[in-house]
C-alpha atoms as a PDB file:
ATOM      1  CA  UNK A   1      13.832 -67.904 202.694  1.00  0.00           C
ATOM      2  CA  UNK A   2      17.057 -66.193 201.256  1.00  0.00           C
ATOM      3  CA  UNK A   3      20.029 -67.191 201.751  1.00  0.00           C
ATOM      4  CA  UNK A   4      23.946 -66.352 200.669  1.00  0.00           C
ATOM      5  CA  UNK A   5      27.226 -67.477 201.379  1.00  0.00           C
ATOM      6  CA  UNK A   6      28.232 -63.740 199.608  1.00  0.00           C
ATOM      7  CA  UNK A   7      26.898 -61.055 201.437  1.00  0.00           C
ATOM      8  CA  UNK A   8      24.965 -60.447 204.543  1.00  0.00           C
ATOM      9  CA  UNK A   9      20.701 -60.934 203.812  1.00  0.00           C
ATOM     10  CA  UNK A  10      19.107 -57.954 205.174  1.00  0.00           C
ATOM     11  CA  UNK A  11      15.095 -57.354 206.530  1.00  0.00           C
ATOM     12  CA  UNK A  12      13.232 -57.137 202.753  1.00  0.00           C
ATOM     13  CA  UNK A  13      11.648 -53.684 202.250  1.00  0.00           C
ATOM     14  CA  UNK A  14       7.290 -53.658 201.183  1.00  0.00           C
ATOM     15  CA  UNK A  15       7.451 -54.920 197.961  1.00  0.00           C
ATOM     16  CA  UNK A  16       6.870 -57.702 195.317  1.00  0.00           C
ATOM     17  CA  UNK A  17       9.472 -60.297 194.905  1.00  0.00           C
ATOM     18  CA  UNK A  18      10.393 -63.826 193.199  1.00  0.00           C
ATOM     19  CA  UNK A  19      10.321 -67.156 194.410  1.00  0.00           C
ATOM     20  CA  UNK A  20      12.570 -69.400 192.891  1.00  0.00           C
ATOM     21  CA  UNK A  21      16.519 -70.544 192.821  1.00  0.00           C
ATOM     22  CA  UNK A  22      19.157 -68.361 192.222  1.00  0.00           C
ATOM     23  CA  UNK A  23      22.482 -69.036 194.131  1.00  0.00           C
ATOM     24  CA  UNK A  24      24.070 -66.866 196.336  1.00  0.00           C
ATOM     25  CA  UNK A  25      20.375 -64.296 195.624  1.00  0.00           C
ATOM     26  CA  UNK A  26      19.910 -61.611 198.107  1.00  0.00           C
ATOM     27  CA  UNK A  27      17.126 -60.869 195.806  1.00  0.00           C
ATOM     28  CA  UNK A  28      15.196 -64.019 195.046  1.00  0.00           C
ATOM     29  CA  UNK A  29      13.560 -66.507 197.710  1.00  0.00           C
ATOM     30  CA  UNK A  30      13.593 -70.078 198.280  1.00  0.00           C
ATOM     31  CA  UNK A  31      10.875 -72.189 199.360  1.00  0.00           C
ATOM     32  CA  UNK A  32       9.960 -75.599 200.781  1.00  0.00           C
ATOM     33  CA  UNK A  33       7.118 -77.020 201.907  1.00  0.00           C
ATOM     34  CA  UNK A  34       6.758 -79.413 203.744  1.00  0.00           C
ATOM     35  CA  UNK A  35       3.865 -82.317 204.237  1.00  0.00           C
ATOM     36  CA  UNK A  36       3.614 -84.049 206.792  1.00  0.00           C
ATOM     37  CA  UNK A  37       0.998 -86.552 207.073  1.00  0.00           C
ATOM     38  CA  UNK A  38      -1.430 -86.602 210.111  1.00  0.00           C
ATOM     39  CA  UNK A  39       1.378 -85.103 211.580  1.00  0.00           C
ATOM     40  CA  UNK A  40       4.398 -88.154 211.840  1.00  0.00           C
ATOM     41  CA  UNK A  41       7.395 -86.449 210.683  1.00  0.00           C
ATOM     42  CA  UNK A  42       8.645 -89.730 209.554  1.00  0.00           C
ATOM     43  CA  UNK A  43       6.500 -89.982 206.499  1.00  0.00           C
ATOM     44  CA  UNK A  44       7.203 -86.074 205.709  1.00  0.00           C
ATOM     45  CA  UNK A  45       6.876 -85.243 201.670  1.00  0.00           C
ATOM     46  CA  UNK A  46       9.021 -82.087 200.919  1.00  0.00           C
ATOM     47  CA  UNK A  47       8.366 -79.958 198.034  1.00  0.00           C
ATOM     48  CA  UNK A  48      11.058 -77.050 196.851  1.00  0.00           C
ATOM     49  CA  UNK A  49      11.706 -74.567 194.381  1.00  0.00           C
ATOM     50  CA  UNK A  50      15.562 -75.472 193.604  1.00  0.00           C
ATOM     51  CA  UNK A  51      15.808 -76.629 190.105  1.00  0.00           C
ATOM     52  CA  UNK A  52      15.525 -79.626 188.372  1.00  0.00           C
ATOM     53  CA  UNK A  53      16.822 -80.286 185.566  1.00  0.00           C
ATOM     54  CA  UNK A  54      15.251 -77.827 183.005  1.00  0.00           C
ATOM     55  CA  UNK A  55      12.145 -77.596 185.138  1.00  0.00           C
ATOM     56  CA  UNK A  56      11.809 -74.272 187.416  1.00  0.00           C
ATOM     57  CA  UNK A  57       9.755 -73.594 189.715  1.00  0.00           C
ATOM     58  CA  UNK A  58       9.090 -70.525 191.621  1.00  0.00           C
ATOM     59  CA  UNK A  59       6.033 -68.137 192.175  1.00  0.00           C
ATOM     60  CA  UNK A  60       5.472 -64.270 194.032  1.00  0.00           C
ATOM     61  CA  UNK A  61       6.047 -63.192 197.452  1.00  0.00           C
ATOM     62  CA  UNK A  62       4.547 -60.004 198.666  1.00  0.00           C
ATOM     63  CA  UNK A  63       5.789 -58.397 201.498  1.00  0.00           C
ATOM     64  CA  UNK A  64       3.025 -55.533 202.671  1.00  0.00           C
ATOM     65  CA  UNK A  65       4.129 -55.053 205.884  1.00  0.00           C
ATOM     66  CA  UNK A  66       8.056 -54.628 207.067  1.00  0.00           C
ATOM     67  CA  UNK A  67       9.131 -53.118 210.498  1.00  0.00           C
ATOM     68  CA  UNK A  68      11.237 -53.808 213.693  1.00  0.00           C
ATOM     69  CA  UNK A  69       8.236 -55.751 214.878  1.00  0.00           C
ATOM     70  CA  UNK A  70       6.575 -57.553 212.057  1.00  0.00           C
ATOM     71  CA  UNK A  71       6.477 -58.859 208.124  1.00  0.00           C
ATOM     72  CA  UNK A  72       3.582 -59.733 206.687  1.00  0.00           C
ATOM     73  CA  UNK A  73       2.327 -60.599 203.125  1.00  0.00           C
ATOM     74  CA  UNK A  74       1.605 -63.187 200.763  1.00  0.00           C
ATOM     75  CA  UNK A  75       2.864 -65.748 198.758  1.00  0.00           C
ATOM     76  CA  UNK A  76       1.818 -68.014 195.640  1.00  0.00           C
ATOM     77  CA  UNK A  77       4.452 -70.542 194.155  1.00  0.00           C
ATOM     78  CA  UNK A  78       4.594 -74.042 192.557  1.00  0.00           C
ATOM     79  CA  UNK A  79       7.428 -76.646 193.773  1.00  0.00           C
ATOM     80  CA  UNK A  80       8.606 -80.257 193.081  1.00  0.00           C
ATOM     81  CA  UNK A  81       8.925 -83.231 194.785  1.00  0.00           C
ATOM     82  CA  UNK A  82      11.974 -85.180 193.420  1.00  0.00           C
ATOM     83  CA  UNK A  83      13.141 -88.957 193.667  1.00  0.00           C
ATOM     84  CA  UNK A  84      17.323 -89.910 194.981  1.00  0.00           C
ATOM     85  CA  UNK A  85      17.706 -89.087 190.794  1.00  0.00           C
ATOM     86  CA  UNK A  86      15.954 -85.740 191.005  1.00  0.00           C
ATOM     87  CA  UNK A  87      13.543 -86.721 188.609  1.00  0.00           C
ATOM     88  CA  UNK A  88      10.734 -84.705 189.117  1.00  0.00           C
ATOM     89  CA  UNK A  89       7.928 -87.249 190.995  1.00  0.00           C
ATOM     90  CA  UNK A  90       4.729 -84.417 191.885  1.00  0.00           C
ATOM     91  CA  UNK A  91       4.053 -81.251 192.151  1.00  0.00           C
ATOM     92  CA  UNK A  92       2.201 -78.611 194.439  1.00  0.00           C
ATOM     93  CA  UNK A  93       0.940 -75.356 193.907  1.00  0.00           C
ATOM     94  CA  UNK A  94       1.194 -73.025 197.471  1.00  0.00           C
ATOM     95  CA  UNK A  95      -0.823 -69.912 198.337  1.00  0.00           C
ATOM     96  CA  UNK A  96      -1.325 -68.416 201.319  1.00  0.00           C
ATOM     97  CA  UNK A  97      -0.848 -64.958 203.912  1.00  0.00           C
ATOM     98  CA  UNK A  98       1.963 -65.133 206.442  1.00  0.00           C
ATOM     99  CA  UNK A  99       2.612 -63.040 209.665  1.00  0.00           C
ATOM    100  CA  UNK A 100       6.117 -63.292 211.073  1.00  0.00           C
ATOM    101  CA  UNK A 101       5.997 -61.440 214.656  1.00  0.00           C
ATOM    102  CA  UNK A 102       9.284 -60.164 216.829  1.00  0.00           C
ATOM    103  CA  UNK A 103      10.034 -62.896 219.365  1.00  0.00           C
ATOM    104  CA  UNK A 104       9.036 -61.337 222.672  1.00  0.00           C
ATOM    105  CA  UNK A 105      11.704 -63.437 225.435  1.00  0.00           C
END
């Protein structure tokens, strides 16, 4: 995701992009992921790439495929799971392709 309390995010062109923290970034993504265990939500495990401490975490997000109708690409990060402290408690490494389709109402 990006997100900025500074300017307006726009539609990302084709391209090749990071995956990390940086405040206020029209340019660099956030993610999350999110486990949840034979699907209860109440036992979720959420893993992000906002800092912690002098750990960073981040990856590559490639966007092939960016129109009025669809984005598509692929992505390949590692993130952290921290404790109420934010010490640093696991990690993940996430890879995958994604299609994001126009919602048709």
């Amino acid at each position: 995701m990006l997100v900025s309390t500074t300017e307006e995010v726009n539609q990302p062109s084709p391209g090749t992009y990071e995956i990390g923290f940086e405040a206020n970034s029209s340019d660099v993504f956030t993610a999350i992921y999110a486990h949840i265990p034979g699907g209860n939500f109440s036992e979720t495990v959420e893993y992000s790439t906002l800092p912690t401490g002098d750990q960073v975490y981040g990856g590559t997000l490639v966007i092939e495929t960016s129109n009025a109708n669809v984005v598509s690409g692929s992505f390949d990060f590692t993130a952290a799971k921290v404790d109420d402290d934010f010490n640093v408690i696991g990690e993940i490494s996430v890879s995958g392709d994604f299609t994001a389709r126009k919602r048709m109402n």
